[in-house]
PDB file of N, CA and C in Angstrom:
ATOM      1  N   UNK A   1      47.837 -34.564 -60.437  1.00  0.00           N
ATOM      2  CA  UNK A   1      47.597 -33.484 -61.380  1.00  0.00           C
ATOM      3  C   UNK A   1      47.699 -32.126 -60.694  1.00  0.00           C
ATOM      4  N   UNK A   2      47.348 -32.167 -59.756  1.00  0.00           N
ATOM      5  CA  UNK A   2      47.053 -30.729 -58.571  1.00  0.00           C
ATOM      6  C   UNK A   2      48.847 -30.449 -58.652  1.00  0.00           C
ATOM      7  N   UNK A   3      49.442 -31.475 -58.087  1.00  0.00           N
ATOM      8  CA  UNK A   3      50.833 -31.054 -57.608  1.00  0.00           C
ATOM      9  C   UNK A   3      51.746 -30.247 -58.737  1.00  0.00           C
ATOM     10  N   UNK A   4      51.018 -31.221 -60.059  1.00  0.00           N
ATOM     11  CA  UNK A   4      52.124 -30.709 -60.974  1.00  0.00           C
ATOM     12  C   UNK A   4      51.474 -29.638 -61.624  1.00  0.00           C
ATOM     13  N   UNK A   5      50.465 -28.837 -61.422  1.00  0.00           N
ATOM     14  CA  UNK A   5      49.622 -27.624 -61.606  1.00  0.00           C
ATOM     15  C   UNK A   5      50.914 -26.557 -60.772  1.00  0.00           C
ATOM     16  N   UNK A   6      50.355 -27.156 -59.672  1.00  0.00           N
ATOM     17  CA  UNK A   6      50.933 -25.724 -58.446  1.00  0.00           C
ATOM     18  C   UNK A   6      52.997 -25.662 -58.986  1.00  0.00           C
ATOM     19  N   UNK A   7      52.962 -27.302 -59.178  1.00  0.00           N
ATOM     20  CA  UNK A   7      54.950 -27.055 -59.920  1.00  0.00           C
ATOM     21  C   UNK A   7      54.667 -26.138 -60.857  1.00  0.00           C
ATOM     22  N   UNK A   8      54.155 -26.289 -61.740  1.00  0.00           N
ATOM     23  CA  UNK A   8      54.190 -25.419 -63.075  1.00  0.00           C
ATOM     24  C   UNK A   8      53.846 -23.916 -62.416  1.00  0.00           C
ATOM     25  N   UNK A   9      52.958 -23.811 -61.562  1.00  0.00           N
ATOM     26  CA  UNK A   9      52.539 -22.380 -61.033  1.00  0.00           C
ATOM     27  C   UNK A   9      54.205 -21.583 -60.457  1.00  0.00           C
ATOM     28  N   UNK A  10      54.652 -22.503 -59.570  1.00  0.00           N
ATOM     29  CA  UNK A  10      55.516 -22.283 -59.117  1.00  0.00           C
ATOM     30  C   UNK A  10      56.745 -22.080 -59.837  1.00  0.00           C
ATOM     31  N   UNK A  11      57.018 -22.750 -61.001  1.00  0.00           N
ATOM     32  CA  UNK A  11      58.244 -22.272 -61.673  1.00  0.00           C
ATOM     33  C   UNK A  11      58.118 -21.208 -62.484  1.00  0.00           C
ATOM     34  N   UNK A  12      56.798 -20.612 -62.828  1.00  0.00           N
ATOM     35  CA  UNK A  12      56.404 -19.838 -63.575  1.00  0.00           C
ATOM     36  C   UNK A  12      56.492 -17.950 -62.561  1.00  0.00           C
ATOM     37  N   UNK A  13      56.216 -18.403 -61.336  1.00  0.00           N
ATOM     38  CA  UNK A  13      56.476 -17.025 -60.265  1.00  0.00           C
ATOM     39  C   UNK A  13      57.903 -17.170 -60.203  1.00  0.00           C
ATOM     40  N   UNK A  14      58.241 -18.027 -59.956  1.00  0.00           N
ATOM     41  CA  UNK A  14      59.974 -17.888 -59.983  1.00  0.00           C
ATOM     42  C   UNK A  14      60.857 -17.272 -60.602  1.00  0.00           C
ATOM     43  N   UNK A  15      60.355 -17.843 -62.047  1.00  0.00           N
ATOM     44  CA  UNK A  15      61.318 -16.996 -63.480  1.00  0.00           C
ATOM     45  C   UNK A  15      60.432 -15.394 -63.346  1.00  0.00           C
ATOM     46  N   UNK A  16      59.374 -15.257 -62.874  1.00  0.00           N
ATOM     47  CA  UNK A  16      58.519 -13.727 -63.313  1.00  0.00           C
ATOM     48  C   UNK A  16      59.408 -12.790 -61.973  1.00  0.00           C
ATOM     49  N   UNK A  17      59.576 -13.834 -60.881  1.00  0.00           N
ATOM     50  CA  UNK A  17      60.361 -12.914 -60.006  1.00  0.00           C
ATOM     51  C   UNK A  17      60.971 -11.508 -59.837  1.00  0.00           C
ATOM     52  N   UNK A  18      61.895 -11.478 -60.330  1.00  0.00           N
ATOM     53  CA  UNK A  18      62.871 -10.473 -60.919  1.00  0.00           C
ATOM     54  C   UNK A  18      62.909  -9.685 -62.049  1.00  0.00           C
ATOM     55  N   UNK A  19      61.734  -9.774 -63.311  1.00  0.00           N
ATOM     56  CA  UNK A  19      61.316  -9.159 -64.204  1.00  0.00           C
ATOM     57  C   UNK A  19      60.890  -8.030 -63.804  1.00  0.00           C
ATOM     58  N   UNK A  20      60.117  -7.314 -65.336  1.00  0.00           N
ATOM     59  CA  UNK A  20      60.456  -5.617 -65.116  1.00  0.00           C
ATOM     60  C   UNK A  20      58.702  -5.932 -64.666  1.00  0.00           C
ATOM     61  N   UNK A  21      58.677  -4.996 -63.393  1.00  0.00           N
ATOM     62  CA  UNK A  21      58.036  -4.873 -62.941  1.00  0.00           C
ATOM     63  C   UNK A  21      56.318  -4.513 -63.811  1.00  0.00           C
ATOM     64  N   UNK A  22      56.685  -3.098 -64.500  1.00  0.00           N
ATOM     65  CA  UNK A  22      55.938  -3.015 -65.566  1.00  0.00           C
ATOM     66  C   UNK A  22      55.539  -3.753 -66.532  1.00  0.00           C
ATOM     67  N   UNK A  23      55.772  -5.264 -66.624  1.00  0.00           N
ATOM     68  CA  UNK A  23      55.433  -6.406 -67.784  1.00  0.00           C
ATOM     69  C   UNK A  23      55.019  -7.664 -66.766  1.00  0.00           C
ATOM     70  N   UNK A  24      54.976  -7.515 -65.182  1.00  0.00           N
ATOM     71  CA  UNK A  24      55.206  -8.802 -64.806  1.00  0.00           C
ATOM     72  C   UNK A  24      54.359  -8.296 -62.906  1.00  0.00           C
ATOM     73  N   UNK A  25      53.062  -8.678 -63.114  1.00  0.00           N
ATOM     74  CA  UNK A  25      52.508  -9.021 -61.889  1.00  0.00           C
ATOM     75  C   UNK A  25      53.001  -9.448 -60.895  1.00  0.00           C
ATOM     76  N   UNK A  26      53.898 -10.319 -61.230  1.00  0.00           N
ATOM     77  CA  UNK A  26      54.525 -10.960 -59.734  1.00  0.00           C
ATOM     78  C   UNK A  26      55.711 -10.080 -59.344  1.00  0.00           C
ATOM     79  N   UNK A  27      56.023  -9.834 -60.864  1.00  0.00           N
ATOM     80  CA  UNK A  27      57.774  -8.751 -60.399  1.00  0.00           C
ATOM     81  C   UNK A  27      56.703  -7.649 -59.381  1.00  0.00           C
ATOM     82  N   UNK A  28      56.134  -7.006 -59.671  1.00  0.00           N
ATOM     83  CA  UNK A  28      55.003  -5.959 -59.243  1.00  0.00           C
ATOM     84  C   UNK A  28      55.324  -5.990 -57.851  1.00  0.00           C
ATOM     85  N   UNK A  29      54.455  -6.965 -57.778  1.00  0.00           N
ATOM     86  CA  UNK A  29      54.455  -7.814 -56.009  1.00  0.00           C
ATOM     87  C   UNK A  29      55.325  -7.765 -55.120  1.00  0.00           C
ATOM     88  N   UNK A  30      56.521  -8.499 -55.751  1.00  0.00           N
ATOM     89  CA  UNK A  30      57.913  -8.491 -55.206  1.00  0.00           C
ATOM     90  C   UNK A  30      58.572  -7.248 -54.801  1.00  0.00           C
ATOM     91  N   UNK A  31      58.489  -6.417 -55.994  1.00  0.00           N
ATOM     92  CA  UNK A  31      58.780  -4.697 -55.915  1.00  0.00           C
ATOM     93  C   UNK A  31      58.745  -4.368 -54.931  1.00  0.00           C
ATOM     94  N   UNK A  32      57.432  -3.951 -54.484  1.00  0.00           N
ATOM     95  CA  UNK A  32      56.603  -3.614 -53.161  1.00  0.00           C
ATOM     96  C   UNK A  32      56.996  -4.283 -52.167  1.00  0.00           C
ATOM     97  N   UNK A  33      57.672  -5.526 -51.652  1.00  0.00           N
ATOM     98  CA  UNK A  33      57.995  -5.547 -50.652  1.00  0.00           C
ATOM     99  C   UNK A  33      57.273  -7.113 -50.287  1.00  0.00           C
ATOM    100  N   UNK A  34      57.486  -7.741 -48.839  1.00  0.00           N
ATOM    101  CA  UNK A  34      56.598  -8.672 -48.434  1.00  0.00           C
ATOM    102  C   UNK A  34      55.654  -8.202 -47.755  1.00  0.00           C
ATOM    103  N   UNK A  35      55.502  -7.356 -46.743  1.00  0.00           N
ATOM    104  CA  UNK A  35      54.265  -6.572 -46.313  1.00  0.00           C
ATOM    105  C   UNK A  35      53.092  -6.632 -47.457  1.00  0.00           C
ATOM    106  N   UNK A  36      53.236  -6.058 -48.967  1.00  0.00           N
ATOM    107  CA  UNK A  36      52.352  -6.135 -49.993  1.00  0.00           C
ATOM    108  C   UNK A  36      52.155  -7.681 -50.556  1.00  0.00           C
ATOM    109  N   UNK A  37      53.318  -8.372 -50.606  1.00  0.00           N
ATOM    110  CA  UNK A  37      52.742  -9.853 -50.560  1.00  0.00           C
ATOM    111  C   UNK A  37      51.597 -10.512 -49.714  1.00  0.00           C
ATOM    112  N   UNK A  38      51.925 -10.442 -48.488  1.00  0.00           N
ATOM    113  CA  UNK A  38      51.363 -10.547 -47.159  1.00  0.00           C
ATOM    114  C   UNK A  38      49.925 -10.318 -47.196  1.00  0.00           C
ATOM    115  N   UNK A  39      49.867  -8.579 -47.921  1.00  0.00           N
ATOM    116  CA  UNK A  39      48.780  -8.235 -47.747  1.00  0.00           C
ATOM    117  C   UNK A  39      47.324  -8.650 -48.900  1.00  0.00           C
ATOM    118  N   UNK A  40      47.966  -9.130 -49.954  1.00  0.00           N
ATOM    119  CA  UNK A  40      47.353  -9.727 -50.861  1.00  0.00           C
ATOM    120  C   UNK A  40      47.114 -10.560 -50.580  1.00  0.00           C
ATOM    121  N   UNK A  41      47.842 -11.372 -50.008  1.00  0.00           N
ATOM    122  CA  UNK A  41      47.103 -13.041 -49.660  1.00  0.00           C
ATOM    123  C   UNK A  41      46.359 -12.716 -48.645  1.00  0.00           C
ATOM    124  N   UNK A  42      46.157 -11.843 -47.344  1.00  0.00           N
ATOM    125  CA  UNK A  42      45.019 -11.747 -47.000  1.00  0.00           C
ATOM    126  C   UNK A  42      43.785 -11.691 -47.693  1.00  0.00           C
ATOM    127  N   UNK A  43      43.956 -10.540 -48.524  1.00  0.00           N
ATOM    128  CA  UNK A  43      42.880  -9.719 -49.263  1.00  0.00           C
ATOM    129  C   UNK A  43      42.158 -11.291 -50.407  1.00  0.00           C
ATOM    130  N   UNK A  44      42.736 -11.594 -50.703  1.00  0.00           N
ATOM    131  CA  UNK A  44      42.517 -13.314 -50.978  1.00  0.00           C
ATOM    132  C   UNK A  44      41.654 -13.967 -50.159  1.00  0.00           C
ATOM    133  N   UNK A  45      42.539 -14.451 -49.245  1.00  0.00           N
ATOM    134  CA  UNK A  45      41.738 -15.265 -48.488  1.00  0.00           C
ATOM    135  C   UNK A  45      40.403 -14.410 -47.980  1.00  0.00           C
ATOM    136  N   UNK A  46      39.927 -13.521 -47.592  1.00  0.00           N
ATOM    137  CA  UNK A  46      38.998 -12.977 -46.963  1.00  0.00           C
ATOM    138  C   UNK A  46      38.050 -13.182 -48.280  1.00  0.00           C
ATOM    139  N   UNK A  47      38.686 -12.874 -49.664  1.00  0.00           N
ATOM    140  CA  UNK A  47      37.832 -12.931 -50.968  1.00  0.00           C
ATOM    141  C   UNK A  47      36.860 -14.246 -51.106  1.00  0.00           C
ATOM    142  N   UNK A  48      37.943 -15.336 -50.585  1.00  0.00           N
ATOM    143  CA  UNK A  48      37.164 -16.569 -50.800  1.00  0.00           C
ATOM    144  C   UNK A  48      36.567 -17.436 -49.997  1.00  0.00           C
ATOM    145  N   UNK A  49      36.463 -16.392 -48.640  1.00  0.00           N
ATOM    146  CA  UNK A  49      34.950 -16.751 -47.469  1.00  0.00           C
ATOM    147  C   UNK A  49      34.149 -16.115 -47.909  1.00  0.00           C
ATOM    148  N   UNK A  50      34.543 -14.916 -47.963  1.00  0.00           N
ATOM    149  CA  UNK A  50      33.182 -14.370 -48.634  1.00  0.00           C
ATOM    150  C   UNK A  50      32.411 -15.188 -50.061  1.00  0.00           C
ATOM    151  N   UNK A  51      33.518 -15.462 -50.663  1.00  0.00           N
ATOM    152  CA  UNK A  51      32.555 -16.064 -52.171  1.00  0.00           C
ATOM    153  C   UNK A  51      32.138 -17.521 -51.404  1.00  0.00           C
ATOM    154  N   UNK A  52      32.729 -18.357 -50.171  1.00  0.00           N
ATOM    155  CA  UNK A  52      32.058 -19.647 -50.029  1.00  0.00           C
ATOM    156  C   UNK A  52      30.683 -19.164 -49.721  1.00  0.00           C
ATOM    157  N   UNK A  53      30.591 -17.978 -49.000  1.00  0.00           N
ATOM    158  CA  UNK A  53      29.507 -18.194 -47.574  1.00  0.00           C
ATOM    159  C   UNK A  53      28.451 -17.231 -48.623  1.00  0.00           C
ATOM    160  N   UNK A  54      28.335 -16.783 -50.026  1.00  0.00           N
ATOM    161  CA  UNK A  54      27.739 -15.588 -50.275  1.00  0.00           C
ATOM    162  C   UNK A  54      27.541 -15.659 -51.586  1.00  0.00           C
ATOM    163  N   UNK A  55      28.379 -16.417 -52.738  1.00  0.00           N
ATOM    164  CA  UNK A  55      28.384 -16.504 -53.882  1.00  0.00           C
ATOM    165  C   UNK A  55      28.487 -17.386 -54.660  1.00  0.00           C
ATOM    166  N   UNK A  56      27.974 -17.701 -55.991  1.00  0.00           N
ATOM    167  CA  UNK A  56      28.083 -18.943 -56.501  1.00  0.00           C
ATOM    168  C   UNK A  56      29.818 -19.703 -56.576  1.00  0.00           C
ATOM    169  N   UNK A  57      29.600 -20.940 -56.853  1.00  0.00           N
ATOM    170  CA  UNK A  57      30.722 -21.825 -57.153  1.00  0.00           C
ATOM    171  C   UNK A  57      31.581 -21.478 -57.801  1.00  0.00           C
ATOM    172  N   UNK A  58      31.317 -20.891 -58.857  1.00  0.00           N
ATOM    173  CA  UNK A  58      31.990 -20.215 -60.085  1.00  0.00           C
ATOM    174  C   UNK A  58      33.263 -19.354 -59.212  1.00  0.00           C
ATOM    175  N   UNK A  59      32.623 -18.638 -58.432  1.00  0.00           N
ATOM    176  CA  UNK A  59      32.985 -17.501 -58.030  1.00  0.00           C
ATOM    177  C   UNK A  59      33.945 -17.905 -56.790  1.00  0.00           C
ATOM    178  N   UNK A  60      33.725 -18.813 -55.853  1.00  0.00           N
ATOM    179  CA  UNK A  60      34.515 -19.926 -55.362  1.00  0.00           C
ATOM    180  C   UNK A  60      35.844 -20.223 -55.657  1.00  0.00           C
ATOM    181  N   UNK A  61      35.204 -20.968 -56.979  1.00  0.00           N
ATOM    182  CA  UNK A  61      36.531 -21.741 -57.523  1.00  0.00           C
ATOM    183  C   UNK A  61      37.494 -20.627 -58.198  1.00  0.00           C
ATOM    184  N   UNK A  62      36.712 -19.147 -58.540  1.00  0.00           N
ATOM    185  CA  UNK A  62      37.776 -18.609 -59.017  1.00  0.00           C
ATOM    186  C   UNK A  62      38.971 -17.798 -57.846  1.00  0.00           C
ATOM    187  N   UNK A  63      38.126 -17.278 -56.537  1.00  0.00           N
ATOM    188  CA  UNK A  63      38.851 -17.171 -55.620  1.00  0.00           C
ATOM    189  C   UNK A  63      39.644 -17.912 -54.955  1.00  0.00           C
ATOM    190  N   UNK A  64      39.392 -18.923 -54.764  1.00  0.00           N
ATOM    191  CA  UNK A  64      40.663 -19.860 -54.298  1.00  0.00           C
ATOM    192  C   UNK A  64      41.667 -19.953 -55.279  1.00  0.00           C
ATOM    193  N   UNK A  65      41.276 -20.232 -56.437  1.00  0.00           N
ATOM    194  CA  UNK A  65      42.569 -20.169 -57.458  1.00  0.00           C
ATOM    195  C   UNK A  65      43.358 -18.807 -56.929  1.00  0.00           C
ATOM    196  N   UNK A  66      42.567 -18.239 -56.901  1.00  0.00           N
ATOM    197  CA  UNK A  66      43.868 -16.416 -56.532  1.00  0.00           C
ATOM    198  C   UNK A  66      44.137 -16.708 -55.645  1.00  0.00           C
ATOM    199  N   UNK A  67      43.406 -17.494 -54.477  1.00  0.00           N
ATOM    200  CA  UNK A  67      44.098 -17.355 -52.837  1.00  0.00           C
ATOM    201  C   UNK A  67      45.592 -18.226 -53.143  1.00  0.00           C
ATOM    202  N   UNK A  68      45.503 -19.039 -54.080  1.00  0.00           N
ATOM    203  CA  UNK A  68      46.495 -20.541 -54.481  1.00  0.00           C
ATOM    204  C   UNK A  68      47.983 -19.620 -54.922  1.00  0.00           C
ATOM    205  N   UNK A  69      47.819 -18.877 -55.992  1.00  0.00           N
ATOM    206  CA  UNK A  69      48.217 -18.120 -56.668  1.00  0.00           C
ATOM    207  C   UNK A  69      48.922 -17.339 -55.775  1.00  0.00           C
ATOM    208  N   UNK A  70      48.550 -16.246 -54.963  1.00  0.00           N
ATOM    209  CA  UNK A  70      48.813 -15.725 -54.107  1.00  0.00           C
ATOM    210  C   UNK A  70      49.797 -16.238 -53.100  1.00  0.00           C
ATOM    211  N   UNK A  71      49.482 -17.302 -52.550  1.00  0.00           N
ATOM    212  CA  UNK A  71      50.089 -18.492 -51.403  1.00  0.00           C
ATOM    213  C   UNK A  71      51.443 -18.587 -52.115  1.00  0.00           C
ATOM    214  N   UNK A  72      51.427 -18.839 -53.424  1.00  0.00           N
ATOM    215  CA  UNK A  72      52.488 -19.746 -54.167  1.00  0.00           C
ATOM    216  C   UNK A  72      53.827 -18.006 -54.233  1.00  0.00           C
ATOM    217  N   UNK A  73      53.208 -17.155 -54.135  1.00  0.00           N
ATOM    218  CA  UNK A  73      54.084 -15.967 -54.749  1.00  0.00           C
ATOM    219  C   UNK A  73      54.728 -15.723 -53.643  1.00  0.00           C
ATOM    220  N   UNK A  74      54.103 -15.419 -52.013  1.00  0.00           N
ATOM    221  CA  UNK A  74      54.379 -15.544 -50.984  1.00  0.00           C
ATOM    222  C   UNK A  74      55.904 -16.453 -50.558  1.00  0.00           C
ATOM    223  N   UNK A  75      55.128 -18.103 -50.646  1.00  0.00           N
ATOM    224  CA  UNK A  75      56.214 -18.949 -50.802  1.00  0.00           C
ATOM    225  C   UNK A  75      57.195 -18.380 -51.570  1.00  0.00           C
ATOM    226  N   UNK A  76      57.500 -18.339 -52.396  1.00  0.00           N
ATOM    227  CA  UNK A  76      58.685 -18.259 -53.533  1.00  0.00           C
ATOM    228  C   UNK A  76      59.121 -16.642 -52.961  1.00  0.00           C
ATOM    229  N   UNK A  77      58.827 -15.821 -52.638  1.00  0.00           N
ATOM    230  CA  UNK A  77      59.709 -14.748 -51.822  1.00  0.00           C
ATOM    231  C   UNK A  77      59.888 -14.700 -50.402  1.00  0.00           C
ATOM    232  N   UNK A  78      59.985 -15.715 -49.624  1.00  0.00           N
ATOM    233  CA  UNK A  78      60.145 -16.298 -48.729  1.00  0.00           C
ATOM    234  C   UNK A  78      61.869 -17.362 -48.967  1.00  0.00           C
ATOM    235  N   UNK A  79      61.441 -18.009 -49.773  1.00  0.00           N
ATOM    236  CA  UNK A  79      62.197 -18.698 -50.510  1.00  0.00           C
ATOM    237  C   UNK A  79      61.672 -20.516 -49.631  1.00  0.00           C
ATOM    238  N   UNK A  80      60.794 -20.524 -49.617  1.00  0.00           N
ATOM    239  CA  UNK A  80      60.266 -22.009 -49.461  1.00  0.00           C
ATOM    240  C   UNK A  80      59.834 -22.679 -50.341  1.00  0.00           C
ATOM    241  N   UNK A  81      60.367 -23.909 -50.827  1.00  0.00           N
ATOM    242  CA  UNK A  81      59.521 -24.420 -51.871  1.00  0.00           C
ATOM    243  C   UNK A  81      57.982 -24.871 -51.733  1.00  0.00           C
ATOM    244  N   UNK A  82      57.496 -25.370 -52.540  1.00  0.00           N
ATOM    245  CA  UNK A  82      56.014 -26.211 -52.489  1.00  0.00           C
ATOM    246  C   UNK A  82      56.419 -27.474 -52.097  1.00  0.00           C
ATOM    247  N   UNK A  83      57.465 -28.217 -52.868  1.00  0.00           N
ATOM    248  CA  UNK A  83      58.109 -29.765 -52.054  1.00  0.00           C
ATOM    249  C   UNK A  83      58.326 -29.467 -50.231  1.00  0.00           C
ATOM    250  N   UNK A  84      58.569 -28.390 -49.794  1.00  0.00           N
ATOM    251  CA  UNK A  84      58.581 -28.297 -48.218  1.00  0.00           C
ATOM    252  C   UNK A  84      57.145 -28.339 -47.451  1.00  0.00           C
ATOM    253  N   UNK A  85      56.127 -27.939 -48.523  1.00  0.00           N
ATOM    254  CA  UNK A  85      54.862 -27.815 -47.882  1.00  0.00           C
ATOM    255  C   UNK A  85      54.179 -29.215 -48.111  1.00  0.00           C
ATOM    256  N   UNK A  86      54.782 -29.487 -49.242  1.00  0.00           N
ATOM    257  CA  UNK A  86      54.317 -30.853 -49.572  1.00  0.00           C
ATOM    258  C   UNK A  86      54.620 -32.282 -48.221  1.00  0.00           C
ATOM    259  N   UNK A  87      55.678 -32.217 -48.071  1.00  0.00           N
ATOM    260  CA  UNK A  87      56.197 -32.311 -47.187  1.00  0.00           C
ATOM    261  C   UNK A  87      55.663 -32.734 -45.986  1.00  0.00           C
ATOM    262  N   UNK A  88      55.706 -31.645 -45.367  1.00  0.00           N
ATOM    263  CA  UNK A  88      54.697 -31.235 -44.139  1.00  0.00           C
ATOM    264  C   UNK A  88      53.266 -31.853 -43.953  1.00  0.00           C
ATOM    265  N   UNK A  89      52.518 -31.751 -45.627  1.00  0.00           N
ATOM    266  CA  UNK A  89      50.927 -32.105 -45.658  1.00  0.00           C
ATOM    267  C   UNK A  89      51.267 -33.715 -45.091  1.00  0.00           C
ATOM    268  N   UNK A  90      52.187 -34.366 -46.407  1.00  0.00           N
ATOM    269  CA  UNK A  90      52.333 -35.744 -45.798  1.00  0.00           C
ATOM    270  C   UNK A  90      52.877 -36.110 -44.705  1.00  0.00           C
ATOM    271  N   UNK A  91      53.505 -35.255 -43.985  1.00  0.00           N
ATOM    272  CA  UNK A  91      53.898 -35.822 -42.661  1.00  0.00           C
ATOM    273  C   UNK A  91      53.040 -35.865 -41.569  1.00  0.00           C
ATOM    274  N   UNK A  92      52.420 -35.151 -41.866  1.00  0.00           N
ATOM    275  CA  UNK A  92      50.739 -34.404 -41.274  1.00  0.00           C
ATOM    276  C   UNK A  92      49.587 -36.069 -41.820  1.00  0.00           C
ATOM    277  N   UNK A  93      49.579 -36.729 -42.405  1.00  0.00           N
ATOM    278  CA  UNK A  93      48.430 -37.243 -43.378  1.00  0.00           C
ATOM    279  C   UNK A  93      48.271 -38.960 -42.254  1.00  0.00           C
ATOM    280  N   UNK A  94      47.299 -38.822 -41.802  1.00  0.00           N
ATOM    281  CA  UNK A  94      47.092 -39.975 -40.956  1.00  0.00           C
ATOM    282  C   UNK A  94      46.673 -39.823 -39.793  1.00  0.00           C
ATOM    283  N   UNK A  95      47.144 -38.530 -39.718  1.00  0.00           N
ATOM    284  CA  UNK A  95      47.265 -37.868 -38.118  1.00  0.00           C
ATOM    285  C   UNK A  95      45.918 -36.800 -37.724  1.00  0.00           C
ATOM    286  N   UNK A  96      44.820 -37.035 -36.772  1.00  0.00           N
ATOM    287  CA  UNK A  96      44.065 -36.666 -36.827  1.00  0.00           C
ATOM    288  C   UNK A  96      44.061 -35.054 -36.826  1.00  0.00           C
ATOM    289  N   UNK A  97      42.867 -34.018 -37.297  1.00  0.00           N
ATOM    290  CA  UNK A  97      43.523 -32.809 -37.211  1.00  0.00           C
ATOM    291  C   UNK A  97      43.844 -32.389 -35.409  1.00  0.00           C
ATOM    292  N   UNK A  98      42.879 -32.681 -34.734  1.00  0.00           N
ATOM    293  CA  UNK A  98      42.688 -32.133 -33.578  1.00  0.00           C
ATOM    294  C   UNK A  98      44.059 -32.584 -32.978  1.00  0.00           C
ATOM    295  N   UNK A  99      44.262 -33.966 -32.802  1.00  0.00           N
ATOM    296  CA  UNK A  99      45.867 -34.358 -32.303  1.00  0.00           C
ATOM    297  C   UNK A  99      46.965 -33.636 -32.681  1.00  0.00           C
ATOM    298  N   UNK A 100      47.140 -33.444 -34.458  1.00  0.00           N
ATOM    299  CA  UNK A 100      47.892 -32.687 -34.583  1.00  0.00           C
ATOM    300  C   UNK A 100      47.928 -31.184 -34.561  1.00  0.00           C
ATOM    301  N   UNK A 101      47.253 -30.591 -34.533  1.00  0.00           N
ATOM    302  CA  UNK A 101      47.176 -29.557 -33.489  1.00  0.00           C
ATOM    303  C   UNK A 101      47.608 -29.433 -32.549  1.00  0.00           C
ATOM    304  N   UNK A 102      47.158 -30.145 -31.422  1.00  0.00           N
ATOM    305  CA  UNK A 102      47.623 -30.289 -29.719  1.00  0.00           C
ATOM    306  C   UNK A 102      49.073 -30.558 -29.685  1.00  0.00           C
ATOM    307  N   UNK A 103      49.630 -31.233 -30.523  1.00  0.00           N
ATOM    308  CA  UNK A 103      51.067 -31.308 -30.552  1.00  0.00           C
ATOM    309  C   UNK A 103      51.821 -30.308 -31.033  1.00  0.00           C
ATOM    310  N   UNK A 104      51.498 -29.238 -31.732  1.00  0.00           N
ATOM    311  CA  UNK A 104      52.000 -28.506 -32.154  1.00  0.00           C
ATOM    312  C   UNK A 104      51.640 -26.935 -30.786  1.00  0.00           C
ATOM    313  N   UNK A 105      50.488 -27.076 -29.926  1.00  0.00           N
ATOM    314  CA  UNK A 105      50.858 -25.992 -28.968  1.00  0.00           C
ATOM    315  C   UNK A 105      51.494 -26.903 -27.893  1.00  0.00           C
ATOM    316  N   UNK A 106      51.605 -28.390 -27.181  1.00  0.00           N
ATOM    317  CA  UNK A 106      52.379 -28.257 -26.405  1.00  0.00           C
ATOM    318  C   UNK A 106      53.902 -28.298 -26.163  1.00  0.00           C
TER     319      UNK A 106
END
């Protein structure tokens, strides 16, 4: 259900891509550059330590949805799909974190 959430998320930034900026949040985004992508998904993620470590659940679950959101807009002006990350998770899935880690700095 998750996967085909973030598909639907994802085809939905895709087509908003290139729209008029003035009707379309993501066109917005794009406008501005990846630096302003970039910088939103920080501004995200920092949103939703703070709501783990400080604020109710509610408030949680609604920040990660934006951090998700965010991630996904990133991707798609990058031009990576979610099937590449998908990808990766499962190639990753078995494999302890700490090991895979260590393989990835030596």
């Amino acid at each position: 259900m998750a996967d085909d959430t973030l598909s639907r998320l994802e085809a939905v930034i895709a087509a908003r891509r290139d729209a008029d900026p003035d009707s379309s949040y993501v066109a917005k985004l794009n406008a501005k550059g990846l630096k302003k992508i970039a910088q939103k998904l920080g501004e995200e993620a920092t949103e939703t330590v703070i709501a783990a470590l400080v604020e109710d659940r509610q408030a949680l679950v609604g920040e990660a949805a934006d951090l998700l959101f965010h991630l996904v807009v990133l991707l798609n002006a990058k031009q990576v799909p979610l099937a590449e990350v998908f990808a990766e998770l499962e190639r990753r899935e078995g494999t302890s974190g700490i090991a895979e880690k260590a393989s990835r700095t030596s």
